[in-house]
Protein backbone atom coordinates (compact mmCIF):
# COMPACT_ATOMS: atom_id res chain seq x y z
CA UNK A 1 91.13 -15.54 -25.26
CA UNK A 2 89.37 -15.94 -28.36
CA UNK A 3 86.83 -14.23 -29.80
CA UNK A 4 84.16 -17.67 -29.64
CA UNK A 5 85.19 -18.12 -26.16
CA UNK A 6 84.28 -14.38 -25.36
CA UNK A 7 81.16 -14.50 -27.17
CA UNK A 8 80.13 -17.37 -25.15
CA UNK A 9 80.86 -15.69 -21.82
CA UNK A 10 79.28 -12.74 -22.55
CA UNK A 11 75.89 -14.92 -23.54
CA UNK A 12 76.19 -16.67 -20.30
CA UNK A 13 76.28 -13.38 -18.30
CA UNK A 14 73.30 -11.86 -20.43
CA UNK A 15 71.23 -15.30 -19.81
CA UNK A 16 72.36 -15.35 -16.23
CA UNK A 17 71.30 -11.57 -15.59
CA UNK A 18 67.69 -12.18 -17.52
CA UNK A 19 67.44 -15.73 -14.73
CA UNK A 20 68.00 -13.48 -11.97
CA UNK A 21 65.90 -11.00 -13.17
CA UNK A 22 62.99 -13.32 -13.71
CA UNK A 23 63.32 -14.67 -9.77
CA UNK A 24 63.00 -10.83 -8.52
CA UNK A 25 59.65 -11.01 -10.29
CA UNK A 26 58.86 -14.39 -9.34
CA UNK A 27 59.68 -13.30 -5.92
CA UNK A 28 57.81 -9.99 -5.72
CA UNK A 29 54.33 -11.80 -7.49
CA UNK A 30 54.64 -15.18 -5.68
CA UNK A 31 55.88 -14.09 -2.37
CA UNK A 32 55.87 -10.24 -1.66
CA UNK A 33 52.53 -9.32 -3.13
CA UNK A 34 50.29 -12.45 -1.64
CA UNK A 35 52.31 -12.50 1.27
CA UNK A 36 51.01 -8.80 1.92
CA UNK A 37 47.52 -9.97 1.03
CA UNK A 38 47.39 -12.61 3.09
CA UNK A 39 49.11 -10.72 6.32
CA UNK A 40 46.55 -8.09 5.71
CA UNK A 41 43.41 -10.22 4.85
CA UNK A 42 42.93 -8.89 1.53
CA UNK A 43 43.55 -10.26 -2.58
CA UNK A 44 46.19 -8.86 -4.88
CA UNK A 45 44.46 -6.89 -8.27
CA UNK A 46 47.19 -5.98 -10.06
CA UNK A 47 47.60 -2.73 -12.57
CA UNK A 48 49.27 -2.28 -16.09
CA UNK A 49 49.71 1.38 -16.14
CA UNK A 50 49.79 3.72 -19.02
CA UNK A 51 53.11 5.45 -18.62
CA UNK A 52 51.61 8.24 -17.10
CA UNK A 53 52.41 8.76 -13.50
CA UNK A 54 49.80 11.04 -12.73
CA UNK A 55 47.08 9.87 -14.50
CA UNK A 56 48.14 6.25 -12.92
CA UNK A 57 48.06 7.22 -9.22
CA UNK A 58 44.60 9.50 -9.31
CA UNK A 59 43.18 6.12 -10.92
CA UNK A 60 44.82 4.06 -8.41
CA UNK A 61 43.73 6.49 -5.45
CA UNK A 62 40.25 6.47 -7.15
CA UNK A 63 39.59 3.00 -7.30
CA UNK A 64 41.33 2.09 -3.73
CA UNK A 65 38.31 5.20 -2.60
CA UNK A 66 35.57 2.56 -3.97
CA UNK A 67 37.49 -0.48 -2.63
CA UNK A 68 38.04 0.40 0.67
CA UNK A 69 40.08 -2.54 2.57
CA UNK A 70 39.16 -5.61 0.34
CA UNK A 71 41.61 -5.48 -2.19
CA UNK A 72 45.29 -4.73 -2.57
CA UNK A 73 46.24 -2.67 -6.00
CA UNK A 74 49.83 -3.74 -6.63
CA UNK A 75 51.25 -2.35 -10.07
CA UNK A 76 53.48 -4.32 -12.37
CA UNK A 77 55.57 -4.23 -15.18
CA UNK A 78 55.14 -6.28 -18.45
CA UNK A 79 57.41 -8.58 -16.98
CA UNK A 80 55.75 -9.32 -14.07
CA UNK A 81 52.38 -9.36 -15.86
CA UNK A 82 53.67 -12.67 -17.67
CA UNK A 83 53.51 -14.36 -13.64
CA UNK A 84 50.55 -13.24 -11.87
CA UNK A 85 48.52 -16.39 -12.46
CA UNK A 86 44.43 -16.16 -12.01
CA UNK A 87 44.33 -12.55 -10.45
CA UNK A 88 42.64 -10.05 -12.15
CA UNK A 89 44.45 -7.49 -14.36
CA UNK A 90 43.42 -3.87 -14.45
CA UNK A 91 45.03 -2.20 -17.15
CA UNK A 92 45.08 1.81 -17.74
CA UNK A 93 44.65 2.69 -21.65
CA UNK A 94 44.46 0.38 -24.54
CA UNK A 95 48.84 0.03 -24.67
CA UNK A 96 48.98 -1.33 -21.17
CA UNK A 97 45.86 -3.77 -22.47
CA UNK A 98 47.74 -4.82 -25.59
CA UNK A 99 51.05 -5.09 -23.39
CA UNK A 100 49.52 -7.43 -20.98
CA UNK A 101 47.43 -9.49 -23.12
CA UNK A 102 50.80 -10.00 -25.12
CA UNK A 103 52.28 -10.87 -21.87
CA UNK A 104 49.80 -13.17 -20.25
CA UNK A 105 47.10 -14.74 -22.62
CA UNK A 106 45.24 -16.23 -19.50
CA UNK A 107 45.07 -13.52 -17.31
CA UNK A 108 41.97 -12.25 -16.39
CA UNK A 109 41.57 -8.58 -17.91
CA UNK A 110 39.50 -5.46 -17.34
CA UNK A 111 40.18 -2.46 -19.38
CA UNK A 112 40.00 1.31 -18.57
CA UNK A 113 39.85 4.11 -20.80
CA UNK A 114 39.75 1.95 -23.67
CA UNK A 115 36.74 2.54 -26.66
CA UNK A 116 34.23 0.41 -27.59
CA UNK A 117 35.67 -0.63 -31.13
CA UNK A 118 39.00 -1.38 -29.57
CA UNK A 119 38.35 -3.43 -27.04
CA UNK A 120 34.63 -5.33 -28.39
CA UNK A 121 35.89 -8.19 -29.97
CA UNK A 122 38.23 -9.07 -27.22
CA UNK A 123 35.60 -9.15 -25.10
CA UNK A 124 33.32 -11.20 -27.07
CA UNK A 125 36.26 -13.64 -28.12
CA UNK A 126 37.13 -14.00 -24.39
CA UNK A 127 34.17 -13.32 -22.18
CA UNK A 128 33.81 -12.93 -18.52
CA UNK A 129 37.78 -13.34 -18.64
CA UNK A 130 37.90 -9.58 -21.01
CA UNK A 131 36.05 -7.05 -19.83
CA UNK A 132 36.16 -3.25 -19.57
CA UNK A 133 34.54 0.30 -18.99
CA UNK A 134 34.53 2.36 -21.91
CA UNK A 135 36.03 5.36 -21.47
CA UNK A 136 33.71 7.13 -24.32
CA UNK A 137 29.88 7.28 -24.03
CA UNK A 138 27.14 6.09 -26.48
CA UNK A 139 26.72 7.73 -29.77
CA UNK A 140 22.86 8.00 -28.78
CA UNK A 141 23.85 10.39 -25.66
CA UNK A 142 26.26 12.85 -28.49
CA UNK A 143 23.34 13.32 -30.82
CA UNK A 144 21.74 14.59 -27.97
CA UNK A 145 24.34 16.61 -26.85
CA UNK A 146 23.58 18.13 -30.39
CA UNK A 147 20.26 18.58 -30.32
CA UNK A 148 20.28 20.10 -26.60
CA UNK A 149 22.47 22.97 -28.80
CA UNK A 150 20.47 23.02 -31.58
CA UNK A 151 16.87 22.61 -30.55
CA UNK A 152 15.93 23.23 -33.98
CA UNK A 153 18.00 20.58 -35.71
CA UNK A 154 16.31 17.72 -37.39
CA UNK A 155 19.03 15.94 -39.32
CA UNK A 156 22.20 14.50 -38.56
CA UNK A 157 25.20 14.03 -41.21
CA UNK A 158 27.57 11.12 -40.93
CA UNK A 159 30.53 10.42 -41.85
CA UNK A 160 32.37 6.64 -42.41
CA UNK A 161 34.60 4.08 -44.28
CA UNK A 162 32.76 1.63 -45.34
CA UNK A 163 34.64 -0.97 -42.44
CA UNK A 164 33.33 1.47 -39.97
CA UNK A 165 29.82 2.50 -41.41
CA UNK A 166 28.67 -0.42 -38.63
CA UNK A 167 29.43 1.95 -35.75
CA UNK A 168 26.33 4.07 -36.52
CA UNK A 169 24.09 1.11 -37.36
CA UNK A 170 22.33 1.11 -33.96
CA UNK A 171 21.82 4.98 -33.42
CA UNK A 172 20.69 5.04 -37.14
CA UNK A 173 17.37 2.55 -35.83
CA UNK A 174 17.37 5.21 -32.37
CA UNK A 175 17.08 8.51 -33.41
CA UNK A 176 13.68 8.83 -34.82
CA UNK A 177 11.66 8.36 -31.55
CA UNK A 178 13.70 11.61 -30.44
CA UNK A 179 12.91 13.84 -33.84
CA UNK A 180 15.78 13.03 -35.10
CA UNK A 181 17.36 11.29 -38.62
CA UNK A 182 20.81 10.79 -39.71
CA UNK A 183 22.22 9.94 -43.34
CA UNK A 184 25.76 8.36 -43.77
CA UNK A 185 28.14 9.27 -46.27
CA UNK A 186 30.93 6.89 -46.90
CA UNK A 187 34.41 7.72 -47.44
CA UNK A 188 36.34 4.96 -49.85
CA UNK A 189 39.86 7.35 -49.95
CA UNK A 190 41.27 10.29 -48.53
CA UNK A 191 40.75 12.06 -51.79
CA UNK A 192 37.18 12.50 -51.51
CA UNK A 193 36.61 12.88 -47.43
CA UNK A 194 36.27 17.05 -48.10
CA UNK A 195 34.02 16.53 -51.30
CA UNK A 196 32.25 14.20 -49.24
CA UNK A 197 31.89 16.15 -46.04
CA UNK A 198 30.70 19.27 -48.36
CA UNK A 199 27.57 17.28 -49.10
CA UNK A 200 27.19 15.95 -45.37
CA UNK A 201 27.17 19.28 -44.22
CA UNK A 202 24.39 20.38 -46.98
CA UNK A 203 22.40 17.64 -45.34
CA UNK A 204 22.71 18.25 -41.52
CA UNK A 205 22.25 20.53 -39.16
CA UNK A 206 25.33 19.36 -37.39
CA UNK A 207 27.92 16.77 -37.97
CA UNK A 208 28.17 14.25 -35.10
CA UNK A 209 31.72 12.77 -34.99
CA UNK A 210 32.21 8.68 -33.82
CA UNK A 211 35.61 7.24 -32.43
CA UNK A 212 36.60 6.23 -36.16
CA UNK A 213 39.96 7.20 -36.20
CA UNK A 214 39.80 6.18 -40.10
CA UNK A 215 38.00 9.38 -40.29
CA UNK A 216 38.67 11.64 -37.27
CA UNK A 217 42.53 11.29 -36.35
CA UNK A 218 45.07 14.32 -35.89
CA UNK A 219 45.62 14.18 -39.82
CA UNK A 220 41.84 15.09 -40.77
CA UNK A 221 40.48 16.56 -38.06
CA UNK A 222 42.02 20.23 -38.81
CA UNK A 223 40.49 20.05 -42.53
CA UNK A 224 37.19 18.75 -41.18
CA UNK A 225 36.64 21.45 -38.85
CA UNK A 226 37.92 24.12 -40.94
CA UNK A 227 35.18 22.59 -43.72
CA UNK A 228 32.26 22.79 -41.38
CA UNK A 229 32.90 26.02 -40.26
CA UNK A 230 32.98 27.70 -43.10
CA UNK A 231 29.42 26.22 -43.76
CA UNK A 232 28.38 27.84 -40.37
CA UNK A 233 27.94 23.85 -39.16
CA UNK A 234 28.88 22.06 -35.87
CA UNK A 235 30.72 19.27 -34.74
CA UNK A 236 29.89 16.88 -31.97
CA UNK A 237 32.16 14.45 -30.60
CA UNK A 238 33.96 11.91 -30.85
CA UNK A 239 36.01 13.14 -27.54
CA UNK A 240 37.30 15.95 -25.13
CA UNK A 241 40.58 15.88 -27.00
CA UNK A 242 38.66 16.95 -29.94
CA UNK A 243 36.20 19.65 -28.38
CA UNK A 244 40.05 21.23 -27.33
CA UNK A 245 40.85 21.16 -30.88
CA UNK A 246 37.77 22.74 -32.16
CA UNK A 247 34.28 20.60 -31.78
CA UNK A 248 31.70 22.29 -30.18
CA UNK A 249 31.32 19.91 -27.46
CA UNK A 250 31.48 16.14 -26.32
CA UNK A 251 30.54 13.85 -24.12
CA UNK A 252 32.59 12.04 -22.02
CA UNK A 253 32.48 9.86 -18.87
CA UNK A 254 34.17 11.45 -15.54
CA UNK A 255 37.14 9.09 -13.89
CA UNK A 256 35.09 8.54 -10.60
CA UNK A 257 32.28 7.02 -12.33
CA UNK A 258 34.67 4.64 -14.39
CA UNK A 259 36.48 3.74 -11.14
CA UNK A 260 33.51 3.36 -9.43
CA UNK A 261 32.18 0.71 -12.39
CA UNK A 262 35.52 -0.90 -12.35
CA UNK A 263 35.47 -1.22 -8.73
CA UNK A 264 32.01 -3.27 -8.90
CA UNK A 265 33.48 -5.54 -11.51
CA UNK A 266 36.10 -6.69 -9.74
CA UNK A 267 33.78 -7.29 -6.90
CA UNK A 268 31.95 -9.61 -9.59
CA UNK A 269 34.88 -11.53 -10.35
CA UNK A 270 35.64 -12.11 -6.86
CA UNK A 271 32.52 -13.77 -6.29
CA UNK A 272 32.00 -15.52 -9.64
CA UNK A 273 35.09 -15.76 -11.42
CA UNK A 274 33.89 -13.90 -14.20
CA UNK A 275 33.77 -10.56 -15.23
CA UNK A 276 30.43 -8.80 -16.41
CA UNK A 277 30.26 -8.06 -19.93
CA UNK A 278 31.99 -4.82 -21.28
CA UNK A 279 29.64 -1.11 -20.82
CA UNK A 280 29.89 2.66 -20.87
CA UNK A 281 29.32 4.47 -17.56
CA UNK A 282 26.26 5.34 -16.42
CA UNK A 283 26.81 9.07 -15.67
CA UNK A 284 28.42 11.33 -18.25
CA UNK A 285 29.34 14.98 -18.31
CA UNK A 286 29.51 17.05 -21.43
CA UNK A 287 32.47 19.23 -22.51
CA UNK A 288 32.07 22.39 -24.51
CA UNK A 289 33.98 25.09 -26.50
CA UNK A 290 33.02 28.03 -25.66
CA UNK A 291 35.29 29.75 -27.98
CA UNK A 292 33.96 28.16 -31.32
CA UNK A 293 30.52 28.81 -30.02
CA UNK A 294 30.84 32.77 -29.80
CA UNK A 295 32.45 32.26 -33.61
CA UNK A 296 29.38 31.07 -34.85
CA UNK A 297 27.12 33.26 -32.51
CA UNK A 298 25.83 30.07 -31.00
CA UNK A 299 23.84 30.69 -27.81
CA UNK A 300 25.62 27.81 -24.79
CA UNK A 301 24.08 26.84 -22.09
CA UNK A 302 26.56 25.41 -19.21
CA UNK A 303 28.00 22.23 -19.58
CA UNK A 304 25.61 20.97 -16.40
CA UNK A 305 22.45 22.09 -18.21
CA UNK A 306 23.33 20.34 -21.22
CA UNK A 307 23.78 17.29 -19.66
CA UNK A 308 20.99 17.97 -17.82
CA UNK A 309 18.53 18.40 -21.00
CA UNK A 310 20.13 15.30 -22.03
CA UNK A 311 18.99 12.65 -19.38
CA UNK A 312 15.73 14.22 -19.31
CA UNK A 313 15.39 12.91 -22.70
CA UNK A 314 16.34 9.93 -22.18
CA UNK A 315 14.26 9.20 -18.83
CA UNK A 316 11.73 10.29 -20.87
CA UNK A 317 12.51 7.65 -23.40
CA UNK A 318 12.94 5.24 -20.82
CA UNK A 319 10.27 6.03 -18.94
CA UNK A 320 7.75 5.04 -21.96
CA UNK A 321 9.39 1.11 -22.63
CA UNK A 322 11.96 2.91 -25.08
CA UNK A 323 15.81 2.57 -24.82
């Protein structure tokens, strides 16, 4: 046998295995999955995990908690993604969101536990088809996470690229109807984010941290914190992961509220065919590090009391026309 002639077979077998795989799929999205909707009275939602089993199934069990009987959560692979036609998508993390949107360009989408700057201009390119619940909470709520800590402080320091100075834009325009001011200080290389941060940190009482992984990213974050220490200042934010790395504390919003969200807006799309437009939780919870706060001889209050102090402000606000 030649070596053409065994080339070709061995194409024909790989093309024949990839057909037969593509009719299992066909045959679990088309058949198995509405089948079981139909027998049971209830629509398929399908789920792009993110690789991690755990964190996959307490989502899952979460969300099928808020459901009750009117949906069916089926999970599928990238493959199967590609075939599942106008149901909605609920994808865990922003890989799953990328896989699936890479997969199926049409299908509708709704994001969990992905951030506001990675998943906004999705949304607004696509709406009612993209939506999502952030998985990180305002910047407004962390400053006053800070200033629940700090009573006393006054002035906020910044830090940004100028591509990601935007993100502050809106809390900027906020903070003075709660005592508050912030300057920005913008980063243009790596070279000069410690000089940089040296003169944030001579400006505010605290440094409040935003997802800008330009900035804040395994890389930096070590130098950052080490820097603001040493000046006896405090970081807030951006995230839990960080407060176990060294921030003082962070906001973030607990799984059963994002289920609970993500639960309503598939209820939404059932009835409209559209998704609402992309928000944070309502309910947050703040994280602190109790450790870095006895370093700096920083009085705590529990983590309930801060968040506490925090919506009181902000009914406040609310309470007189302001947001």
């Amino acid at each position: 046998m030649t070596e053409n002639v065994v080339l070709f077979w061995r194409l024909a077998i790989t093309r024949l295995r990839q057909a037969f795989h593509t009719l299992i799929a066909v045959a679990i999205l088309v058949g198995a999955a509405p089948a079981q909707a139909q027998d049971n009275d209830r629509l398929p939602v399908y789920i792009a995990g993110s690789g991690n089993i755990t964190l996959d199934q307490h989502i899952q069990s979460l969300l099928e908690e808020y459901l009750g009987n009117q949906l069916d959560l089926v999970f599928v692979s990238d493959e199967q993604a590609a075939l599942t036609g106008n149901a909605p998508i609920v994808t865990i993390g922003p890989r799953a969101f990328s896989r699936v949107r890479q997969a199926n360009r049409n299908a509708p989408v709704l994001a969990m536990l992905a951030a506001q700057d990675f998943l906004k201009g999705f949304a607004t390119r696509s709406p009612g088809q993209v939506s999502g619940i952030y998985y990180d909470v305002p910047l407004l709520r962390q400053a006053l996470i800070g200033k629940a800590i700090l009573p006393q402080a006054t002035r906020i320091a910044l830090i940004s690229t100028t591509s990601s100075a935007e993100l502050y834009d809106t809390l900027i325009d906020q903070l003075p109807q709660y005592g508050l001011k912030a300057r920005l200080f913008v980063v243009d290389d790596d070279k000069q984010l410690i000089p940089t941060l040296t003169r944030a940190l001579s400006y505010g009482d605290f440094l409040l941290a935003a997802p800008d992984s330009d900035i804040y990213n395994p890389r930096t974050i070590k130098y950052i914190l080490l820097t603001a220490y040493r000046r006896n200042r405090i970081v807030i934010g951006p995230s839990q992961a960080y407060v176990k790395a060294g921030s003082l504390a962070s906001g973030y919003a607990p799984f059963p509220e994002m289920a609970r969200m993500t639960a309503g807006y598939l209820q939404e799309f059932l009835k409209t065919g559209k998704f609402p437009e992309p928000d944070y939780p309502a309910r947050f919870q703040v994280e602190i590090n109790q450790q870095v706060a006895r370093s700096l001889n920083i009085p705590l209050a529990s983590s309930e009391e801060i968040t506490r102090a925090v919506e009181l402000l902000l009914t406040n606000k609310r309470g007189q026309g302001d947001e």
